[in-house]
PDB file of N, CA and C in Angstrom:
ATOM      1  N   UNK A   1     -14.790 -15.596 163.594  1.00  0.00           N
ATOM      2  CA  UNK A   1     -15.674 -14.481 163.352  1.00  0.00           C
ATOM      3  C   UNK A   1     -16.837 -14.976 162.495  1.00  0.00           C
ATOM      4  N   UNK A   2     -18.350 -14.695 163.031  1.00  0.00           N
ATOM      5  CA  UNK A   2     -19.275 -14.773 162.162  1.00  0.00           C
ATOM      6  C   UNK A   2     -19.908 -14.062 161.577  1.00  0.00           C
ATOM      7  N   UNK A   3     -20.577 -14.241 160.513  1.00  0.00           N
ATOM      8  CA  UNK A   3     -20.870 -12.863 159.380  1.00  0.00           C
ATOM      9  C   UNK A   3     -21.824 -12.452 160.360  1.00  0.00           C
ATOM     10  N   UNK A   4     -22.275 -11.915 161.404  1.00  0.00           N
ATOM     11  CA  UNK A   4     -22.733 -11.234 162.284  1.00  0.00           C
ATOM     12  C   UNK A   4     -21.924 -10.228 162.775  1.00  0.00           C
ATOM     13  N   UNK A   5     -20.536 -10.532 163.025  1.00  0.00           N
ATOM     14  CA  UNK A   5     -19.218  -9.795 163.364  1.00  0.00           C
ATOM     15  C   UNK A   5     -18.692  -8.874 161.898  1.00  0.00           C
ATOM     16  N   UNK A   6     -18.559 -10.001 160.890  1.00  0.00           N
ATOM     17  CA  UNK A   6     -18.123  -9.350 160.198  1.00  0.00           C
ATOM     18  C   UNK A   6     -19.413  -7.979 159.434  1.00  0.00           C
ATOM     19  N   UNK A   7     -20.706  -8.475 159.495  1.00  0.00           N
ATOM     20  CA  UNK A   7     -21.171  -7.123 159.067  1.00  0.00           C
ATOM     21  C   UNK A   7     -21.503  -6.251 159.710  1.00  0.00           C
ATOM     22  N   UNK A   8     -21.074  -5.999 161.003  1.00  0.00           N
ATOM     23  CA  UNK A   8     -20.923  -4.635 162.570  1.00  0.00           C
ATOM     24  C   UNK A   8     -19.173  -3.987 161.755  1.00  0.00           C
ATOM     25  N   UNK A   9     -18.501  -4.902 161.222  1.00  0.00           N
ATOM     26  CA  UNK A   9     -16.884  -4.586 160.865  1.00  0.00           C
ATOM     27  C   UNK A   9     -17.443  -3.293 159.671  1.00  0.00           C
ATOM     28  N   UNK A  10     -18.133  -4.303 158.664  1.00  0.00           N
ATOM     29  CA  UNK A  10     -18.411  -3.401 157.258  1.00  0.00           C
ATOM     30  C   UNK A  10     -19.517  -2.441 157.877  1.00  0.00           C
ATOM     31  N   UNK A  11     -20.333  -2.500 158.183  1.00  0.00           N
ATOM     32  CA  UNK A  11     -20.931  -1.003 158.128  1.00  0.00           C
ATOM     33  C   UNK A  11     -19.781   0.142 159.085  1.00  0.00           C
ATOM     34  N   UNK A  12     -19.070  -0.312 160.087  1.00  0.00           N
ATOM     35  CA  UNK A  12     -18.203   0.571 160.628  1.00  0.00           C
ATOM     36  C   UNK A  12     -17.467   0.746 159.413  1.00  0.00           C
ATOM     37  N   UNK A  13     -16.917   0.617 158.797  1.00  0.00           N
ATOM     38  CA  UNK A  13     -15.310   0.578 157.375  1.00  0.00           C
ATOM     39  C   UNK A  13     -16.924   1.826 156.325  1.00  0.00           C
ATOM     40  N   UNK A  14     -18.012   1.164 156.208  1.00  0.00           N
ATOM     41  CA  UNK A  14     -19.001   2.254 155.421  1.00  0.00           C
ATOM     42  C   UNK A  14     -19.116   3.541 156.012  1.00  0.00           C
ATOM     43  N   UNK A  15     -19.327   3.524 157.344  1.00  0.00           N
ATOM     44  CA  UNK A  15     -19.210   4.896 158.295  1.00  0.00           C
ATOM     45  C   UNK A  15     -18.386   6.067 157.819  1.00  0.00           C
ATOM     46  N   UNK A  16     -17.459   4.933 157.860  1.00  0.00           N
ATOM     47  CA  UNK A  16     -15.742   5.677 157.777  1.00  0.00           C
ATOM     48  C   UNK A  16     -15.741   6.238 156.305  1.00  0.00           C
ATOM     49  N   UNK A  17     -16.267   5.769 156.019  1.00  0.00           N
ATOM     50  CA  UNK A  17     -16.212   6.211 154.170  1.00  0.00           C
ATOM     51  C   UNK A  17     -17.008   6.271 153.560  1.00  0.00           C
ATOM     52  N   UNK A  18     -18.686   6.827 154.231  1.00  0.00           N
ATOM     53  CA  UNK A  18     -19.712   7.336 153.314  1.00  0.00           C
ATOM     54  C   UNK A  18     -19.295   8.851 153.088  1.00  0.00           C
ATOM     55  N   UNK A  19     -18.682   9.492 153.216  1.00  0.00           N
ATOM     56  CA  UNK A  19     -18.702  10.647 152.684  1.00  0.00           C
ATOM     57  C   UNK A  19     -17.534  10.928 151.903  1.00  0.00           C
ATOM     58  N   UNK A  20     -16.501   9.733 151.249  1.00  0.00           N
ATOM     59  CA  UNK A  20     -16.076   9.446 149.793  1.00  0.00           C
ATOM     60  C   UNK A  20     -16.843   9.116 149.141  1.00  0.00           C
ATOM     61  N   UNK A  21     -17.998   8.283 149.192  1.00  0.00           N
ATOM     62  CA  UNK A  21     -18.514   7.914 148.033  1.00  0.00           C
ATOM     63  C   UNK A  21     -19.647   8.451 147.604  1.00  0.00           C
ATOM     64  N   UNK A  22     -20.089   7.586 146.250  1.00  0.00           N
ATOM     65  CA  UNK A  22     -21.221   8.146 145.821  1.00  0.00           C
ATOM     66  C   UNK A  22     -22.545   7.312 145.726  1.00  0.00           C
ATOM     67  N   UNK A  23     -22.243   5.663 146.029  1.00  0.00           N
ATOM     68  CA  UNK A  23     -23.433   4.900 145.997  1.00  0.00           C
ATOM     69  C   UNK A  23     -22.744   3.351 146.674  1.00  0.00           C
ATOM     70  N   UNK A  24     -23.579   3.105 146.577  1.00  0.00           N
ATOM     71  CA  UNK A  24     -23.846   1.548 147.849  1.00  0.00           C
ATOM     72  C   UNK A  24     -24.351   0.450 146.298  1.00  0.00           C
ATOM     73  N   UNK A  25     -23.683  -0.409 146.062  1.00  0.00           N
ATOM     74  CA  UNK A  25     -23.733  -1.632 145.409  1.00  0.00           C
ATOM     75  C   UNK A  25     -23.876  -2.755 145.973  1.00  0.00           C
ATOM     76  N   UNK A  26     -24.653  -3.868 146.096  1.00  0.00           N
ATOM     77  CA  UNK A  26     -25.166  -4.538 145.905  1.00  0.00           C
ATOM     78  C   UNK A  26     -24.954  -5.825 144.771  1.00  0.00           C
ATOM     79  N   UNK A  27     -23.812  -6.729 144.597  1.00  0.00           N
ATOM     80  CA  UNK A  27     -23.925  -7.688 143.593  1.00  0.00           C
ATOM     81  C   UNK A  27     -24.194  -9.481 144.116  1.00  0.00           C
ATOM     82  N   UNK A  28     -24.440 -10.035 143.264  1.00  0.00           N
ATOM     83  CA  UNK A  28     -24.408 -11.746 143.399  1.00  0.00           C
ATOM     84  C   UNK A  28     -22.832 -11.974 143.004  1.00  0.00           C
ATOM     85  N   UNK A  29     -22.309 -12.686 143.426  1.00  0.00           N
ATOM     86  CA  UNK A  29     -21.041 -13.300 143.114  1.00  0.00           C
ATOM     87  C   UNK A  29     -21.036 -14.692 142.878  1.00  0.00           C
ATOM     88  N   UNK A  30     -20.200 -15.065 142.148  1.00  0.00           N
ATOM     89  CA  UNK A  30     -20.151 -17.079 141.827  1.00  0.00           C
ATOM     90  C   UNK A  30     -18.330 -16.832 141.841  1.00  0.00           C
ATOM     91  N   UNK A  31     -18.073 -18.316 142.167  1.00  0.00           N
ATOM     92  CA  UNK A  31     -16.794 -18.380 142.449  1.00  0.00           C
ATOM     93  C   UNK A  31     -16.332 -19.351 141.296  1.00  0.00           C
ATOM     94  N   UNK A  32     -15.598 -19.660 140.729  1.00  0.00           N
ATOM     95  CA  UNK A  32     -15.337 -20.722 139.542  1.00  0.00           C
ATOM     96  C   UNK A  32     -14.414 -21.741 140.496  1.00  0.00           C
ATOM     97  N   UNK A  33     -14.416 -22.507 139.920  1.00  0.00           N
ATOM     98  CA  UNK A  33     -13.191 -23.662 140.196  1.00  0.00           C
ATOM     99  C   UNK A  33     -11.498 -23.465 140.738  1.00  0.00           C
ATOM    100  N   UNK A  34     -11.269 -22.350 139.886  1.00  0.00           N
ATOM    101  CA  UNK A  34      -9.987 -21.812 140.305  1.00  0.00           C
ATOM    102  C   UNK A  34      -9.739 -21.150 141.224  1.00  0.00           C
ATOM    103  N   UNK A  35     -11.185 -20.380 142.358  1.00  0.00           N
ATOM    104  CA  UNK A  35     -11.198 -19.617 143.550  1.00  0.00           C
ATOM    105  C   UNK A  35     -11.513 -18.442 143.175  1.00  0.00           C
ATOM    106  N   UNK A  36     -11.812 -17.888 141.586  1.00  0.00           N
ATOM    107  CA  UNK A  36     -11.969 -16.399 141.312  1.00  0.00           C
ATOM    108  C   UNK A  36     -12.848 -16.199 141.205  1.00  0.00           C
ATOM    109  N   UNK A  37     -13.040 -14.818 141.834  1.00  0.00           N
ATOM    110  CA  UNK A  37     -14.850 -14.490 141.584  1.00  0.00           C
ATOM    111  C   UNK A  37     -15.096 -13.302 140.683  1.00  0.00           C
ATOM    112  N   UNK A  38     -16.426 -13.694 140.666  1.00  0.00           N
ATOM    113  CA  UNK A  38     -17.084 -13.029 139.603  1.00  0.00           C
ATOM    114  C   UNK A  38     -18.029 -12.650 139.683  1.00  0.00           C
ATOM    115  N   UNK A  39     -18.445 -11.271 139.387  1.00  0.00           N
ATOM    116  CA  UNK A  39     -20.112 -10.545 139.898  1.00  0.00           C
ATOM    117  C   UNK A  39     -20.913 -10.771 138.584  1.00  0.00           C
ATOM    118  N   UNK A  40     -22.562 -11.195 139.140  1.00  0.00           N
ATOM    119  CA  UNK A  40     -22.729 -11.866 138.252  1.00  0.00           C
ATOM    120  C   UNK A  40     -24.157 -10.462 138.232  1.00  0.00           C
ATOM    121  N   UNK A  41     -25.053 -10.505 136.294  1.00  0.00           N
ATOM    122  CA  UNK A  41     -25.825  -9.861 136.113  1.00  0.00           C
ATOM    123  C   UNK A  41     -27.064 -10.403 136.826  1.00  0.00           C
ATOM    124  N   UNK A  42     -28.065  -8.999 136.457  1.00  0.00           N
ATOM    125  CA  UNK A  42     -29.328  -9.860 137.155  1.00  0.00           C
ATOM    126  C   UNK A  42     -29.911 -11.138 136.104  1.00  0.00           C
ATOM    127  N   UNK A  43     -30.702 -11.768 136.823  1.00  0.00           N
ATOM    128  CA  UNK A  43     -30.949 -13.131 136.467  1.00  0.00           C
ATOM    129  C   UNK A  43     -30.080 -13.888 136.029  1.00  0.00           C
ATOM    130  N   UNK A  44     -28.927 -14.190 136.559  1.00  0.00           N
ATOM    131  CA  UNK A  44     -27.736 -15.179 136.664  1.00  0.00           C
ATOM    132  C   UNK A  44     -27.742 -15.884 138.401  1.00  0.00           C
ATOM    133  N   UNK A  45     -27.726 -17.131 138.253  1.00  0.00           N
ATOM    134  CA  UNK A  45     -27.313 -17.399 139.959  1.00  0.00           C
ATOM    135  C   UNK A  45     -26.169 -17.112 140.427  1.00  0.00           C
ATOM    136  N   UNK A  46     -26.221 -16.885 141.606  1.00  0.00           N
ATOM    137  CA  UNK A  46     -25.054 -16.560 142.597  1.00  0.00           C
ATOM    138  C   UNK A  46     -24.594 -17.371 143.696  1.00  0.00           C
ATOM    139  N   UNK A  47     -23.664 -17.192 144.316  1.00  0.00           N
ATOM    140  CA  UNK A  47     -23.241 -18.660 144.854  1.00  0.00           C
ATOM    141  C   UNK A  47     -23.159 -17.194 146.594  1.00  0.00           C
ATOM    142  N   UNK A  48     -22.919 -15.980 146.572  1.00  0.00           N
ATOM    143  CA  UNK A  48     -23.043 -15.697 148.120  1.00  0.00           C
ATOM    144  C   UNK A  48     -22.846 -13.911 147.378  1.00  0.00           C
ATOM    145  N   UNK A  49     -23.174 -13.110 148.400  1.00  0.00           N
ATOM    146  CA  UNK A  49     -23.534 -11.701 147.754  1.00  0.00           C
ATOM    147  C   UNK A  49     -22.528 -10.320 148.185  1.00  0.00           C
ATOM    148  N   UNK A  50     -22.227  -9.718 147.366  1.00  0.00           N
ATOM    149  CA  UNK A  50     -20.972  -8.661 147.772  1.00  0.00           C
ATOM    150  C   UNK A  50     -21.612  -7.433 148.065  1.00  0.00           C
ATOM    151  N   UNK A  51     -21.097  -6.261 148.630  1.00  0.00           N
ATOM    152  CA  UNK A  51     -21.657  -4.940 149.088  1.00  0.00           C
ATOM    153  C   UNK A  51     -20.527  -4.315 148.799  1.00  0.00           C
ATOM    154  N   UNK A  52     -20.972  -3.080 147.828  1.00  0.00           N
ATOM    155  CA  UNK A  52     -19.180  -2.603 147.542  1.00  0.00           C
ATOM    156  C   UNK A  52     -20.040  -1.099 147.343  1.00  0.00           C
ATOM    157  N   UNK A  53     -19.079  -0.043 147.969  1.00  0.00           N
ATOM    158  CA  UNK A  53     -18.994   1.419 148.110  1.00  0.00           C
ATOM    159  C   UNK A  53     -18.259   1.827 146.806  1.00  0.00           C
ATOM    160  N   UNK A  54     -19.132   2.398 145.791  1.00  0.00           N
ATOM    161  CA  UNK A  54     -18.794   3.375 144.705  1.00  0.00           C
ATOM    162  C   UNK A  54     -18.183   4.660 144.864  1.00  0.00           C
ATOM    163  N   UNK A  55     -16.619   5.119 145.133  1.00  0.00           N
ATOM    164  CA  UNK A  55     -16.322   6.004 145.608  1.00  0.00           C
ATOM    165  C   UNK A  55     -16.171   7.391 144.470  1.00  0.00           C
ATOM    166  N   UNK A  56     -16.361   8.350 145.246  1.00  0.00           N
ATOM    167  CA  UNK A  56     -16.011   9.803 143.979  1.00  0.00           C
ATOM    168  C   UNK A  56     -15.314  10.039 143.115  1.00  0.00           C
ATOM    169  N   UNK A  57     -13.737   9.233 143.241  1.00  0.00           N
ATOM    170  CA  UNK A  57     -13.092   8.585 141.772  1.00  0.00           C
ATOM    171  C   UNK A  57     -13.123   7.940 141.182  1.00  0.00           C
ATOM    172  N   UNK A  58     -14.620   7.226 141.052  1.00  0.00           N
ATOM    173  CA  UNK A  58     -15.143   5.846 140.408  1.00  0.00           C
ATOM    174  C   UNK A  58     -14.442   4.409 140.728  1.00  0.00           C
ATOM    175  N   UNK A  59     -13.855   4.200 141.617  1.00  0.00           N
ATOM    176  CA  UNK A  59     -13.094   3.097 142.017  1.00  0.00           C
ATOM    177  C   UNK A  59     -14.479   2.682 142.712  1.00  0.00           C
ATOM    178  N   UNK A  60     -14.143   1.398 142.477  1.00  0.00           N
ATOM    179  CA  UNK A  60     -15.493   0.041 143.060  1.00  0.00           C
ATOM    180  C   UNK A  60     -14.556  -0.492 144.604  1.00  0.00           C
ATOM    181  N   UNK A  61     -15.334   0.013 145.652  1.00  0.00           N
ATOM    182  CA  UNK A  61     -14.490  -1.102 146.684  1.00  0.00           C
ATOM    183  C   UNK A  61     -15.341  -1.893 147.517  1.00  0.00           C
ATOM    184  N   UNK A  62     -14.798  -2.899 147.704  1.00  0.00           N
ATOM    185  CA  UNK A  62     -15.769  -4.329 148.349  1.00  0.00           C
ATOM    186  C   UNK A  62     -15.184  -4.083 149.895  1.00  0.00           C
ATOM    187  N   UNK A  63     -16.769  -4.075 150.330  1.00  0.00           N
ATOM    188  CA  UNK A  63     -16.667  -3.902 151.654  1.00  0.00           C
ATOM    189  C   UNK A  63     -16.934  -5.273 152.326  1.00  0.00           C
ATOM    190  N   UNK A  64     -17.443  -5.903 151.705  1.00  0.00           N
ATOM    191  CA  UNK A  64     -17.679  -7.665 152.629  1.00  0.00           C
ATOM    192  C   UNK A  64     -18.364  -8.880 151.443  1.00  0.00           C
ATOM    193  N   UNK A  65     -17.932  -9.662 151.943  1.00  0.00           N
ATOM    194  CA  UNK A  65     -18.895 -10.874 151.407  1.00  0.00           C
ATOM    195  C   UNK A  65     -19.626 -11.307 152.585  1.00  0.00           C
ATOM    196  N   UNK A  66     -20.898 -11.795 152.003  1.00  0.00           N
ATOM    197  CA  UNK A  66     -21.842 -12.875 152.909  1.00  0.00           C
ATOM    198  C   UNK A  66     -22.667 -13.401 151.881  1.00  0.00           C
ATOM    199  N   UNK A  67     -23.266 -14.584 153.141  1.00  0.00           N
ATOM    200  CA  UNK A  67     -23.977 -15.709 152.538  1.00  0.00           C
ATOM    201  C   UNK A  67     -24.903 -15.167 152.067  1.00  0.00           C
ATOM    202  N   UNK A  68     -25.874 -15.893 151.054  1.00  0.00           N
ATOM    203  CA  UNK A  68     -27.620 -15.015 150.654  1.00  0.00           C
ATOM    204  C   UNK A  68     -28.179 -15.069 151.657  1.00  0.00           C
ATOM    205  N   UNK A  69     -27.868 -15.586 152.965  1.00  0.00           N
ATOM    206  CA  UNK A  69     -28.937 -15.475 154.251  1.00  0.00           C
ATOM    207  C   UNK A  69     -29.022 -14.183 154.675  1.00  0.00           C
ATOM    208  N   UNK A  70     -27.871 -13.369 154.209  1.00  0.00           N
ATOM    209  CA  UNK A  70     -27.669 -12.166 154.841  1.00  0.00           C
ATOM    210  C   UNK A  70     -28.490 -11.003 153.664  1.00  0.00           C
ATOM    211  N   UNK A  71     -28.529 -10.941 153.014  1.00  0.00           N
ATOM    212  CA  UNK A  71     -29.571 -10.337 151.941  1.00  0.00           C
ATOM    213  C   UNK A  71     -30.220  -9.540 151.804  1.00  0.00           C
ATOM    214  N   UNK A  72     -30.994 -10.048 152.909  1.00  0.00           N
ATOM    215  CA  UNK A  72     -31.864  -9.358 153.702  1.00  0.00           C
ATOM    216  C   UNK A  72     -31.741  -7.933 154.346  1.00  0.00           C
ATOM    217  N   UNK A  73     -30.507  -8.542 155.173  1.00  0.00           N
ATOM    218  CA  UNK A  73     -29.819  -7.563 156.356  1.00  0.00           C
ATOM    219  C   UNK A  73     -28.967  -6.434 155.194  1.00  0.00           C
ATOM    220  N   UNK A  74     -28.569  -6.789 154.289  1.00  0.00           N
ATOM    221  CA  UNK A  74     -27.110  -6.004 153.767  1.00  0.00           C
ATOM    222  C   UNK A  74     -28.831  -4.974 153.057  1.00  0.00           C
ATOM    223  N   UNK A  75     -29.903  -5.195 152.460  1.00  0.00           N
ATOM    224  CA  UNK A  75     -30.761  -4.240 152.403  1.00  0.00           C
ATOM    225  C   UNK A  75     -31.311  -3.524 152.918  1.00  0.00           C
ATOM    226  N   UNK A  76     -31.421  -3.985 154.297  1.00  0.00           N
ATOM    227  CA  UNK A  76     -31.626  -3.083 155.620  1.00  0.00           C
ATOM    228  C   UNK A  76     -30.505  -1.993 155.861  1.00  0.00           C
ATOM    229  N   UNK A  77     -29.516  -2.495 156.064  1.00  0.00           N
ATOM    230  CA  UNK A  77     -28.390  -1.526 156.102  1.00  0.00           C
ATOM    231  C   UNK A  77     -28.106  -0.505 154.767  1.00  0.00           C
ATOM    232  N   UNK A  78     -28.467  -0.728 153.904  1.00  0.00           N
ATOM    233  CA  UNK A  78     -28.073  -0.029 152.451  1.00  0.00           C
ATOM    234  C   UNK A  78     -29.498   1.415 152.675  1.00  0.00           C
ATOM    235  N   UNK A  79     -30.356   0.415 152.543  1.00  0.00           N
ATOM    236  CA  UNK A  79     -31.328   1.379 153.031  1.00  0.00           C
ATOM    237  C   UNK A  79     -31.560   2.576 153.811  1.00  0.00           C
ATOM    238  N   UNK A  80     -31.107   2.063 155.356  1.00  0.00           N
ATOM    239  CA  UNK A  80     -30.356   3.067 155.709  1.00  0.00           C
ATOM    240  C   UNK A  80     -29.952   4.059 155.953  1.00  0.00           C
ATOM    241  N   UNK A  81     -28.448   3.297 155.271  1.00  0.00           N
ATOM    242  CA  UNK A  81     -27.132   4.528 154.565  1.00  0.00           C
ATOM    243  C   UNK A  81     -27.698   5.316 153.425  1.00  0.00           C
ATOM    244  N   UNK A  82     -28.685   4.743 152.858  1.00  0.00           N
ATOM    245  CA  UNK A  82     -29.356   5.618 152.330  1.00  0.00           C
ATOM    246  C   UNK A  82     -30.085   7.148 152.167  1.00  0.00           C
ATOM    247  N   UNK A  83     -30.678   6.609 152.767  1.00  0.00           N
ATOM    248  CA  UNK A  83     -31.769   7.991 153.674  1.00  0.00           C
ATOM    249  C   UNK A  83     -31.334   8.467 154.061  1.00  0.00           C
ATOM    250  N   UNK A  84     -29.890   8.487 155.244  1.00  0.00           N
ATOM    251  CA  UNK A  84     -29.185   9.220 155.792  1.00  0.00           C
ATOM    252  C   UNK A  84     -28.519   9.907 155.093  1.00  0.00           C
ATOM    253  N   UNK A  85     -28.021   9.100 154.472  1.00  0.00           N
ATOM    254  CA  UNK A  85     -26.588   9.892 153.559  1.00  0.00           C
ATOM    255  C   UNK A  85     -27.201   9.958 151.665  1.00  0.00           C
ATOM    256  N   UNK A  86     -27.630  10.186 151.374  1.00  0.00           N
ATOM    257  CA  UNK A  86     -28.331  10.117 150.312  1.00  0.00           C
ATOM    258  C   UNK A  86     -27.642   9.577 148.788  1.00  0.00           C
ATOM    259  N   UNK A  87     -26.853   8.590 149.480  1.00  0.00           N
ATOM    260  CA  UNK A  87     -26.352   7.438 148.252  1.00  0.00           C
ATOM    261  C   UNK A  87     -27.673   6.700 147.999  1.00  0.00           C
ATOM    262  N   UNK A  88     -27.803   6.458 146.426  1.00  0.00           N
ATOM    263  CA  UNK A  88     -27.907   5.312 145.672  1.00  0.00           C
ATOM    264  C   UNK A  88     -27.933   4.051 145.972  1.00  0.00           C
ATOM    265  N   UNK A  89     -28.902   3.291 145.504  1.00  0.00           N
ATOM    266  CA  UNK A  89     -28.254   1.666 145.777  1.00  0.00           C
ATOM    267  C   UNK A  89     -28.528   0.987 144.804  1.00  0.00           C
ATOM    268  N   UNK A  90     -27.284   0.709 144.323  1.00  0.00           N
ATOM    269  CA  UNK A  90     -27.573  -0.532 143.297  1.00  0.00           C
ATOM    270  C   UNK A  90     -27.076  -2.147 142.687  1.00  0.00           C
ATOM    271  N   UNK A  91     -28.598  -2.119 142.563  1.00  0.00           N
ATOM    272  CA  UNK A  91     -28.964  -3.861 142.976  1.00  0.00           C
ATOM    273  C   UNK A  91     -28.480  -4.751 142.055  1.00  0.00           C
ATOM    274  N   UNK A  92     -27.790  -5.623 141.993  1.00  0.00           N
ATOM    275  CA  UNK A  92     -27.611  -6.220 140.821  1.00  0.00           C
ATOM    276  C   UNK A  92     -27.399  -7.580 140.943  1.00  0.00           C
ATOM    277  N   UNK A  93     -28.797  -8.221 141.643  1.00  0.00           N
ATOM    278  CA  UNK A  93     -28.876  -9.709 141.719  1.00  0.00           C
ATOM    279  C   UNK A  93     -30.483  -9.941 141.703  1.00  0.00           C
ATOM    280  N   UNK A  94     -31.347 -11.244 141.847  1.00  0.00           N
ATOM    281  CA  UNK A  94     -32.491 -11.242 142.068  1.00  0.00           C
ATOM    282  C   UNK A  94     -32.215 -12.388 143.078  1.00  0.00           C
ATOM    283  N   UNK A  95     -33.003 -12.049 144.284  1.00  0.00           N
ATOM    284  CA  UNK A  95     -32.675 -12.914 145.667  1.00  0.00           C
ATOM    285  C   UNK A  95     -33.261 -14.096 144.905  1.00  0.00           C
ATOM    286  N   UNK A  96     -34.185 -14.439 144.592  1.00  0.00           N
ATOM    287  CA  UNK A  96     -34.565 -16.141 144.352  1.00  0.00           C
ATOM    288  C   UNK A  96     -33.356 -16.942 143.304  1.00  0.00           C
ATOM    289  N   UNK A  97     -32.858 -16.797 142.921  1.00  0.00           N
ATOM    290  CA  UNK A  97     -31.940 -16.697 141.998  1.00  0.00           C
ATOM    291  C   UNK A  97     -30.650 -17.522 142.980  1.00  0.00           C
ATOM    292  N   UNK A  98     -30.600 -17.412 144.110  1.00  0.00           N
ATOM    293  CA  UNK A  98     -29.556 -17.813 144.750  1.00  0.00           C
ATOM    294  C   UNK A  98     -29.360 -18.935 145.034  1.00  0.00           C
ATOM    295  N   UNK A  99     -28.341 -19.679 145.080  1.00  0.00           N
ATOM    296  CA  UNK A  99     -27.707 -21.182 144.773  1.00  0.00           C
ATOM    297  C   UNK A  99     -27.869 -21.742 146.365  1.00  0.00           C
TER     298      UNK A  99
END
């Protein structure tokens, strides 16, 4: 599967569950040595970027990882889910910034 597949998967799984939540996130992630990740603030580098649905009981859920190539696209789509559904989006990386 390529993150082409997998982000047709996540916006279907967002479909399914924009009307639990309350906003569309946006983070940079870095992975450490041990395999654990970690969302990183703005102006920190990031090693590949997460999209996670803020749901109405404040639970954070991660809907996908992709590369920073995808960046682009996961703002297109947020965008959007936006307008349509009138979630929030929030950003919490700076694209040049990426590893």
């Amino acid at each position: 599967m390529d993150n082409d597949d997998l982000m047709n998967i996540c916006l279907e799984t967002i479909l399914d569950n924009v009307f639990y939540s309350v906003a569309l996130e946006i983070y940079g992630v870095t992975m450490d040595g041990l395999g654990l990740c970690k969302t990183t603030a703005n102006n920190e580098p990031f090693d590949f970027v997460s999209l996670y649905l803020r749901l109405k009981e404040g639970e954070l859920v991660c809907i996908g990882d992709f590369g920073s190539k995808y960046l682009d696209r996961l703002h297109e789509i947020s965008n959007t889910l936006s307008l349509k559904y009138e979630l929030p989006i929030f950003c919490y990386h700076d694209k040049a910034l990426a590893k």
